[in-house]
Protein backbone atom coordinates (compact mmCIF):
# COMPACT_ATOMS: atom_id res chain seq x y z
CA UNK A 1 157.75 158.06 80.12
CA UNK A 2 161.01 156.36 81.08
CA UNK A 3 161.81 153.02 79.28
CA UNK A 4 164.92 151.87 81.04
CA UNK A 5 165.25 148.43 82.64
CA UNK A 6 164.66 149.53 86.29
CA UNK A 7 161.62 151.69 85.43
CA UNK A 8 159.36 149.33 83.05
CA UNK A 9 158.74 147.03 85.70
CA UNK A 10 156.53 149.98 87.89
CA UNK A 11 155.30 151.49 84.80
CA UNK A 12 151.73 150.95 84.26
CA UNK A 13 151.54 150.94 80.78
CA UNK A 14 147.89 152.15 78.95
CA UNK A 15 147.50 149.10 75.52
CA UNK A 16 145.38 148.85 73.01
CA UNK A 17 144.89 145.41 71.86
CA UNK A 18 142.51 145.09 68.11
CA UNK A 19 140.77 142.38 67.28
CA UNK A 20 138.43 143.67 64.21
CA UNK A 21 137.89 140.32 63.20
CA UNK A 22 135.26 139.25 66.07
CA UNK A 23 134.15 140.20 69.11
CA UNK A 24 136.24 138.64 72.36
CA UNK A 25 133.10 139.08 74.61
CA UNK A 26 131.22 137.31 71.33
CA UNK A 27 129.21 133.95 71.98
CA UNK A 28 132.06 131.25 71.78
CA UNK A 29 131.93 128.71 68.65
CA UNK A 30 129.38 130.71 66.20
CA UNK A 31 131.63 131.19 62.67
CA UNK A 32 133.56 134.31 63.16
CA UNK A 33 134.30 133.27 67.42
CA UNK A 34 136.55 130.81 69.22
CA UNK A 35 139.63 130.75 70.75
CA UNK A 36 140.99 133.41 69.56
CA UNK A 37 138.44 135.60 71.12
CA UNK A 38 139.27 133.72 74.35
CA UNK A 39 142.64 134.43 73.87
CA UNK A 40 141.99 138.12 73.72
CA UNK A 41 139.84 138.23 76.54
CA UNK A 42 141.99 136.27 79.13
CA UNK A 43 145.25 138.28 78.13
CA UNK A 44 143.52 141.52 78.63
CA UNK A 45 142.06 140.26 82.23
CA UNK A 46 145.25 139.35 83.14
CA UNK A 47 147.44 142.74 81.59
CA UNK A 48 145.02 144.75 83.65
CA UNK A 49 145.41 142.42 86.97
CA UNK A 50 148.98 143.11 86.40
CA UNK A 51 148.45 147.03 86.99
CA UNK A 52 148.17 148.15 82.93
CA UNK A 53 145.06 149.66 81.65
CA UNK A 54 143.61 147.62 78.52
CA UNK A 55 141.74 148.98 75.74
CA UNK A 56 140.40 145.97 73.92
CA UNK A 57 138.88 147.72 70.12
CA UNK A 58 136.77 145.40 68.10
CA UNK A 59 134.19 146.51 65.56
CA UNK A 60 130.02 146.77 66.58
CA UNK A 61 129.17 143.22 65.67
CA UNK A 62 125.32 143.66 66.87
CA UNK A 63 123.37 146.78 66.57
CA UNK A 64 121.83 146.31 70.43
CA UNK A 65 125.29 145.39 72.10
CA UNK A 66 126.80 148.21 74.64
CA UNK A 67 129.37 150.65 73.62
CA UNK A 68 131.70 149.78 76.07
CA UNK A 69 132.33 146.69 78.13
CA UNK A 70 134.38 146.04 81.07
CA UNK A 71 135.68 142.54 81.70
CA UNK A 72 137.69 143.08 84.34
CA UNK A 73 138.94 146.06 86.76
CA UNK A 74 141.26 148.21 83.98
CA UNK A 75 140.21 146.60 81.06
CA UNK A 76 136.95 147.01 78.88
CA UNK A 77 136.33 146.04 75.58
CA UNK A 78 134.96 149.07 72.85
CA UNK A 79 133.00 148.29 69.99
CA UNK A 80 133.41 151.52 67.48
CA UNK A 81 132.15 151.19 63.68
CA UNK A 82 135.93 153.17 63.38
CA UNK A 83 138.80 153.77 65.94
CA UNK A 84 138.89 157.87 67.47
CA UNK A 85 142.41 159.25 65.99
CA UNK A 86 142.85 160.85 69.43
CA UNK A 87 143.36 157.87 71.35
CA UNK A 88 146.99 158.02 72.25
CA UNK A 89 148.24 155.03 73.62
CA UNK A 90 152.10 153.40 74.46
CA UNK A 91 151.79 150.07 73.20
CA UNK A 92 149.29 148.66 70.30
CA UNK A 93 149.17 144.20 70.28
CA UNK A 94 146.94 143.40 67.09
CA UNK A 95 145.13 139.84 66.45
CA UNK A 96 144.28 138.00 63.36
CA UNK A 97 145.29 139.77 59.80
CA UNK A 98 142.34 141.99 59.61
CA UNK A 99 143.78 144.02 62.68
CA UNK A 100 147.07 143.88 61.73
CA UNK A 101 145.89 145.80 58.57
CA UNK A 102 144.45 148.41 60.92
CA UNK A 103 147.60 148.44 63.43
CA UNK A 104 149.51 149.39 60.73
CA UNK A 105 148.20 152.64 60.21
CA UNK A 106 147.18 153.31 64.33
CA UNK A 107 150.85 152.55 64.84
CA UNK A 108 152.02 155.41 62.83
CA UNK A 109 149.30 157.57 64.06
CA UNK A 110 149.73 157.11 67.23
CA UNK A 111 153.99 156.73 67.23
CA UNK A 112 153.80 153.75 69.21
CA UNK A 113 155.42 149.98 69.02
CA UNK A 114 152.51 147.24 66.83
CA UNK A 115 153.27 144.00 68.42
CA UNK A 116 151.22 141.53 66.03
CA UNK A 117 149.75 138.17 66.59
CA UNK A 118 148.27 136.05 63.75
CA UNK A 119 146.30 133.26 65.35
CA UNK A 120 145.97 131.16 61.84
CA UNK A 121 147.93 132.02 58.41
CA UNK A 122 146.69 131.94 54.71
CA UNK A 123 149.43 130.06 53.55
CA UNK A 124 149.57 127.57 56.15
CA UNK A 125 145.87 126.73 55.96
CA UNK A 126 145.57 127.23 52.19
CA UNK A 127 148.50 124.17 52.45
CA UNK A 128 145.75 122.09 54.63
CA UNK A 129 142.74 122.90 52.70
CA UNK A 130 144.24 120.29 49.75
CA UNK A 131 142.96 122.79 46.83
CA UNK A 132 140.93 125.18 48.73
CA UNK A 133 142.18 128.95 48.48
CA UNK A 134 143.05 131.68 50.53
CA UNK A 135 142.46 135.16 49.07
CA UNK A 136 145.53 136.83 47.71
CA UNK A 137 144.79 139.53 49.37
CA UNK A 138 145.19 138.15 53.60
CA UNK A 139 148.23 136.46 52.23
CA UNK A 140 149.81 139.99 50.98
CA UNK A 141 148.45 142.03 53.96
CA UNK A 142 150.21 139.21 56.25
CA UNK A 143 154.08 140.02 54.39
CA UNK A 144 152.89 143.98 55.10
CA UNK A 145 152.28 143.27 58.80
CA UNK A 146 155.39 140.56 59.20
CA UNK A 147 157.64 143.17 57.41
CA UNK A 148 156.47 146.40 59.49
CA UNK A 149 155.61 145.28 63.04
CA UNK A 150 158.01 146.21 65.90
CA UNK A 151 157.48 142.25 66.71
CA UNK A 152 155.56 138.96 65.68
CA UNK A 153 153.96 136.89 68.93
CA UNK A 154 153.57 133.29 67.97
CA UNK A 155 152.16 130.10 69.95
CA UNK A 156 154.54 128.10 69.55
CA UNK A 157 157.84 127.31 67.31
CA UNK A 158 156.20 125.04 64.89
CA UNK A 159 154.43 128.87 64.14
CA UNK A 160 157.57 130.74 63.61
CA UNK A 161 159.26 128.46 61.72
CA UNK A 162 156.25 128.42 59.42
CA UNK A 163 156.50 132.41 59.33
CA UNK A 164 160.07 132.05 58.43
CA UNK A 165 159.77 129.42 55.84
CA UNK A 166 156.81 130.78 53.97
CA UNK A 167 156.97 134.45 54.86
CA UNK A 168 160.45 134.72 55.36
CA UNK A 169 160.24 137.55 58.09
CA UNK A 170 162.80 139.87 57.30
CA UNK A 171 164.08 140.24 60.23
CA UNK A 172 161.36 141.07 62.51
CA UNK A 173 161.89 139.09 65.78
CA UNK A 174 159.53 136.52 66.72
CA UNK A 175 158.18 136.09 70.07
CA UNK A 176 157.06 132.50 70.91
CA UNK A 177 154.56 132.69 73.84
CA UNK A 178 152.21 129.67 75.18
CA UNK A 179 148.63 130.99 75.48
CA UNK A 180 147.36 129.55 78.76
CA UNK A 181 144.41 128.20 80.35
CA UNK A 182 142.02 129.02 83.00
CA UNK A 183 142.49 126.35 85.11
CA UNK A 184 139.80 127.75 88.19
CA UNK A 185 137.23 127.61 85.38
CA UNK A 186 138.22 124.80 83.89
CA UNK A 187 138.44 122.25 86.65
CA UNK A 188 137.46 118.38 86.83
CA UNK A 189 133.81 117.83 87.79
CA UNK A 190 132.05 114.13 88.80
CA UNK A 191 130.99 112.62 85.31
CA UNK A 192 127.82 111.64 87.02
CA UNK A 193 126.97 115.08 88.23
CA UNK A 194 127.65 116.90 85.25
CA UNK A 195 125.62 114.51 83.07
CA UNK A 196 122.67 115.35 85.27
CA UNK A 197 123.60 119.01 85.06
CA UNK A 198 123.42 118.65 81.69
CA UNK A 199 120.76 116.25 81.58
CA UNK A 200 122.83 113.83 79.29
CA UNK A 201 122.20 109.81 79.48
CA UNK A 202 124.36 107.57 81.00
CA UNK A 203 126.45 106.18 77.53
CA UNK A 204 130.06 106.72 76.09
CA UNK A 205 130.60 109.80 75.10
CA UNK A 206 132.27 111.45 73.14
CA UNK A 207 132.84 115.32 72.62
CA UNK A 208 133.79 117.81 69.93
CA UNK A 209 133.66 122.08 70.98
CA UNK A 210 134.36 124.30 67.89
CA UNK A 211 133.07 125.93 65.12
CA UNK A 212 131.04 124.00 62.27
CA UNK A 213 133.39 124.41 59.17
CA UNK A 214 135.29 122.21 56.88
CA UNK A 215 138.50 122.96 58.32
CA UNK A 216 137.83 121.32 62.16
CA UNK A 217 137.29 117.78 60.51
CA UNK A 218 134.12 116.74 61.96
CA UNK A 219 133.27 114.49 58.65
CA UNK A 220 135.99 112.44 59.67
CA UNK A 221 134.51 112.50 63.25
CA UNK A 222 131.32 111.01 62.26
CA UNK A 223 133.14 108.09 60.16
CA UNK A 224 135.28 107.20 63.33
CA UNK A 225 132.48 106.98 65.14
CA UNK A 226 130.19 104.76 62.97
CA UNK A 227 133.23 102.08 63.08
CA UNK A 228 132.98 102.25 66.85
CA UNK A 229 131.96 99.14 68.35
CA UNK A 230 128.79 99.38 70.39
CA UNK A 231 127.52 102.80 68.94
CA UNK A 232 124.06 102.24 70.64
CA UNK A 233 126.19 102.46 73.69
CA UNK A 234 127.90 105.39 72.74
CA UNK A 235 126.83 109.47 72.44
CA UNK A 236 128.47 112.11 70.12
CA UNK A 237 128.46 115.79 71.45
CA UNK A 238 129.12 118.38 69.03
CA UNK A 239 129.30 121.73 70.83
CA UNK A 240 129.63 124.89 68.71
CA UNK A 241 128.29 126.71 65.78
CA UNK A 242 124.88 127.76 65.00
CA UNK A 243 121.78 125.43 64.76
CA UNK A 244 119.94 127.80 62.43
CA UNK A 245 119.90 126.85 58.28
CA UNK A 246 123.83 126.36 57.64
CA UNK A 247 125.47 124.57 54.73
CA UNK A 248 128.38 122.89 56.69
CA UNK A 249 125.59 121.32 59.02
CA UNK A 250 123.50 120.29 56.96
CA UNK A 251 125.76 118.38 55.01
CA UNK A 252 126.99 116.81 58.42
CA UNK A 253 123.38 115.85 59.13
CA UNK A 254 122.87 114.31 55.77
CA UNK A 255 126.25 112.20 56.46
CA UNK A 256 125.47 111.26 60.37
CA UNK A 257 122.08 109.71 58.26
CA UNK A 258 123.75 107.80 55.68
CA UNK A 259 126.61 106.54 58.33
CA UNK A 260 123.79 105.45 59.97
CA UNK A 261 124.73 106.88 63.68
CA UNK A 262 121.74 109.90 63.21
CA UNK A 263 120.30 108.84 66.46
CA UNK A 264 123.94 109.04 68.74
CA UNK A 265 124.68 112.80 67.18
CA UNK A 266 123.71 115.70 69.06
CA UNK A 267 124.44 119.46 68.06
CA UNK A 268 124.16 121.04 70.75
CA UNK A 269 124.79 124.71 69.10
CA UNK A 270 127.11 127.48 70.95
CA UNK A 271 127.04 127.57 74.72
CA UNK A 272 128.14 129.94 77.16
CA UNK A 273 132.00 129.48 78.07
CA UNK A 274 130.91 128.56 81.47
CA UNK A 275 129.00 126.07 80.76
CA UNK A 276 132.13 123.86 78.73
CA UNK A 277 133.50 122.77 82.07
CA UNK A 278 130.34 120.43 82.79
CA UNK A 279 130.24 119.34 79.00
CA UNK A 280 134.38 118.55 79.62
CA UNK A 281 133.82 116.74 82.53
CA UNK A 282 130.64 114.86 81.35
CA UNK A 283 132.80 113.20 78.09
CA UNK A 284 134.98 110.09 78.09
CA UNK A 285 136.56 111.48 75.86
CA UNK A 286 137.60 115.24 73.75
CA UNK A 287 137.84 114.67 70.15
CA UNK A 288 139.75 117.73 68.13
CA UNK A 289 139.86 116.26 64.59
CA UNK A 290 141.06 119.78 62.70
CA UNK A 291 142.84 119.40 59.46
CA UNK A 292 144.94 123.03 60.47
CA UNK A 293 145.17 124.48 64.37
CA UNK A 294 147.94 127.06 65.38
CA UNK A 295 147.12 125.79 68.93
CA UNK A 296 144.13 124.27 69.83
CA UNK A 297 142.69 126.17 72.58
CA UNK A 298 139.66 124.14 73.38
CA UNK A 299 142.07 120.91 73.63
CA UNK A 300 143.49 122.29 76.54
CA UNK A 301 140.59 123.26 78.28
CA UNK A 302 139.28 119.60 77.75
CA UNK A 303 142.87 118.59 79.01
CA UNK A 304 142.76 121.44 81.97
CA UNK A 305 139.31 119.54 83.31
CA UNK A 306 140.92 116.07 83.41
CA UNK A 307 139.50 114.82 79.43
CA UNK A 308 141.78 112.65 77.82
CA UNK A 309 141.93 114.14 74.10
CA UNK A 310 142.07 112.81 70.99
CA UNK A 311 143.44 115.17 68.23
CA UNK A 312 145.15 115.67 64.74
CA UNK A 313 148.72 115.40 64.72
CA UNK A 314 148.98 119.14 63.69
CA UNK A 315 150.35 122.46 64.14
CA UNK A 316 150.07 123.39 67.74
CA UNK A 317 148.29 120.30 69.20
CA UNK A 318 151.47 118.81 68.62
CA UNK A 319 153.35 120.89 71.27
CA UNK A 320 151.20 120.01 74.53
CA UNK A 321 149.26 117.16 73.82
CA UNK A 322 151.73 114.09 74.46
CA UNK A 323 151.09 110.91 72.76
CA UNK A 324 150.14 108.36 74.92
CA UNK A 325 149.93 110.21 77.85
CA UNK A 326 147.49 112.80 78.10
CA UNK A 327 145.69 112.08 75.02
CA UNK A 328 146.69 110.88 71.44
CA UNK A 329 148.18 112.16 68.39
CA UNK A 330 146.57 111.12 65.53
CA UNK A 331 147.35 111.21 61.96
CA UNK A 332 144.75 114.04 60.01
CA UNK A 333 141.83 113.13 57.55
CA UNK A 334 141.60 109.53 58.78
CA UNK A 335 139.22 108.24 60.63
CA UNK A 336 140.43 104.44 61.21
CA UNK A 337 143.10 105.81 63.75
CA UNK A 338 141.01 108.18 65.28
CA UNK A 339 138.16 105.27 65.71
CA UNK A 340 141.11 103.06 67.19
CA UNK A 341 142.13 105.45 69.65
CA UNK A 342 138.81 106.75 70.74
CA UNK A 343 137.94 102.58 71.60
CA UNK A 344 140.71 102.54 73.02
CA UNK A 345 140.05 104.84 75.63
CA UNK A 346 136.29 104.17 75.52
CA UNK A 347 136.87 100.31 76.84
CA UNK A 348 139.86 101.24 79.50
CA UNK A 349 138.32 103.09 82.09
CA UNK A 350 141.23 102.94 83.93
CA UNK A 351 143.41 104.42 81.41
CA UNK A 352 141.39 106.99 80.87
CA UNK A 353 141.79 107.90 84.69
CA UNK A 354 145.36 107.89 83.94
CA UNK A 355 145.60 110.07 80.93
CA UNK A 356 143.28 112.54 82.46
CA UNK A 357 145.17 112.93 86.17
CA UNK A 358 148.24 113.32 83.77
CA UNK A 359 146.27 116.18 81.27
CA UNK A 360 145.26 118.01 83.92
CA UNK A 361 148.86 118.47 85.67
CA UNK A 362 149.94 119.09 81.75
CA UNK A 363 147.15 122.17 82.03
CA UNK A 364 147.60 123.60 85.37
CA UNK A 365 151.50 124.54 84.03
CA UNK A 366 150.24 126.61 81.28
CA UNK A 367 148.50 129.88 83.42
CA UNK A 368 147.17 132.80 81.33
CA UNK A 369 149.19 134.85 84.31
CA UNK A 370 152.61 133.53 82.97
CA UNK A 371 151.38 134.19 79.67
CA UNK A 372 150.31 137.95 79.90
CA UNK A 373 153.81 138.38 82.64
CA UNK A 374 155.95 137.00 79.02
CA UNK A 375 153.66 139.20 76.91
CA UNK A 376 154.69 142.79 79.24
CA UNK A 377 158.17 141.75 78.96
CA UNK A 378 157.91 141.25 75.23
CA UNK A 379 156.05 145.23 75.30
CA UNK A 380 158.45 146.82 77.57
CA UNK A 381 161.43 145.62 74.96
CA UNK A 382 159.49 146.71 72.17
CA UNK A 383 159.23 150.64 73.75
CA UNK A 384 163.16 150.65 73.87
């Protein structure tokens, strides 16, 4: 296949994108699934609208789940317990460490270009654990993929300049690409209408999507909340995770009791992804309270549906959320300024118009189609 400049741009190019960590057609916010399964999904839907044809490999997560799944018209994703060695294919884009480890090897097999994207890093959340650690053995199997990939994608530059400074890179150039949003799914609603949808009362409210672990924060969530003034006027919506016997929630339970704001906290467990829009658009307010987030997908989707946000002044959320205008930037692990901004929003209507009319023009520039179009470019250089 010719590679020159001319001839890439009509080549339809057959990828492989990995992601053995989780599944990308996976229910969204159960412990292994979140954004970057979204990720995943939306960049294959969009290489394949493009004119490629996406192979999307992730391991059997469920012994009843089909073989093969299509998602979109040239892409499917395949669950195999172990990738066929006669697969050939021109380009392989890996996700999270665990596939890198496997892209490694395919990419030698196989004789084509590994273009690698992390999603999170062990040393940068081992930094905002404060003591927690992350095993040796991600940390050494992220230098083997940094060192040997044809190319690193990152989010954003805060991302590479953490690759550079604590993995030091070597020389292997470092893409930074924007994931994007889906801004036909994720479009403003009437408050009123999606609260019935829902079948939510008629109170502040305030929203959290992610997964239930110690790293999103939602301990300090709870204590902003309980110094919220009028809390029997006021409803907490935590979306995500499972509601089955689970240490992180149970603790969280236990505190909500002894806060005393038990009866304003409602875990509402995973949902389907197309049901967020109506749980978006029924909140006052998105909440993101994360200690570590490369990005901060589910900020953006809250932002893309005309939420004003309210999120840690970390890692990626730092790159589209602007302070003051579509949201706030607060500082991590405290919940004073988060319970100051989140009144502050709660008793200004009007500003809260304001910051969301200004979130969602912030969302609609960030496509997934200008995302996947960068993404092509960035495999067409890597195939010389």
């Amino acid at each position: 296949m010719s590679t020159s400049a001319s001839s890439t741009k009509r080549t339809k190019l057959r990828l492989a994108l990995i992601c053995f960590h989780s599944c990308p057609v996976g229910r969204l916010g159960e412990k292994n699934t979140g954004g970057m399964n979204v990720y995943v999904r939306q960049l294959a839907r969009e290489l394949a609208a493009q004119g490629n044809q996406v192979d999307v490999f992730t391991r059997t997560h469920e012994l009843d789940e089909p073989q093969i799944v299509p998602i979109a018209d040239g892409a499917r994703v395949i669950h195999l317990d172990a990738g066929p060695p006669d697969a050939p294919k021109e380009d392989l884009d890996s996700h999270y460490w665990l596939s890198g480890v496997v892209a490694i090897e395919l990419s030698r097999r196989w004789n084509a270009p590994h273009i690698a994207t992390f999603h999170t890093l062990a040393r940068t959340k081992q930094r905002a654990r404060a003591g927690e650690r992350e095993s040796e053995r991600r940390a050494h199997a992220e230098h083997q993929i940094i060192d040997t990939a044809d190319s690193i994608v990152v989010s954003t530059h805060i991302e590479k300049d953490d690759i550079a400074r604590l993995y030091g890179a070597n020389g292997t150039p470092l893409e930074v690409i924007p994931p994007g949003v889906d801004t036909a799914l994720f479009q403003p609603m009437n408050t009123a209408d999606a609260r019935r949808e829902l079948d939510l009362p008629d109170k502040r409210t305030i929203l959290y999507v992610g997964r239930i672990e110690p790293l999103k924060g939602l301990d300090i969530l709870l204590k902003a909340v309980a110094l919220l003034n009028d809390t029997a006027n006021t409803h907490l919506l935590i979306v995500g995770g499972s509601l089955e016997k689970d240490a992180e929630l149970e603790r969280l339970n236990t505190l909500a009791v002894n806060l005393g704001i038990s009866d304003i906290v409602t875990f509402i467990g995973s949902v389907k992804q197309e049901q967020l829009p109506a749980y978006y658009s029924a909140s006052d307010v998105f909440v993101l309270p994360s200690w570590y987030e490369s990005f901060g997908l589910v900020a953006l989707e809250a932002m893309s549906c005309g939420t004003p946000v309210v999120v840690s002044r970390v890692g990626g959320l730092k790159t589209f959320v602007e302070n003051g205008k579509t949201g706030y930037l607060v500082p991590w692990r405290c919940p004073e300024p988060f319970a100051q901004s989140l009144e502050t929003l709660l008793e200004n209507p009007s500003l809260r118009r304001a910051m969301g009319s200004a979130a969602r023009r912030k969302a609609m520039a960030m496509s997934w189609t200008a995302m996947a179009t960068k993404m092509l470019a960035c495999y067409h250089k890597n195939m010389g």
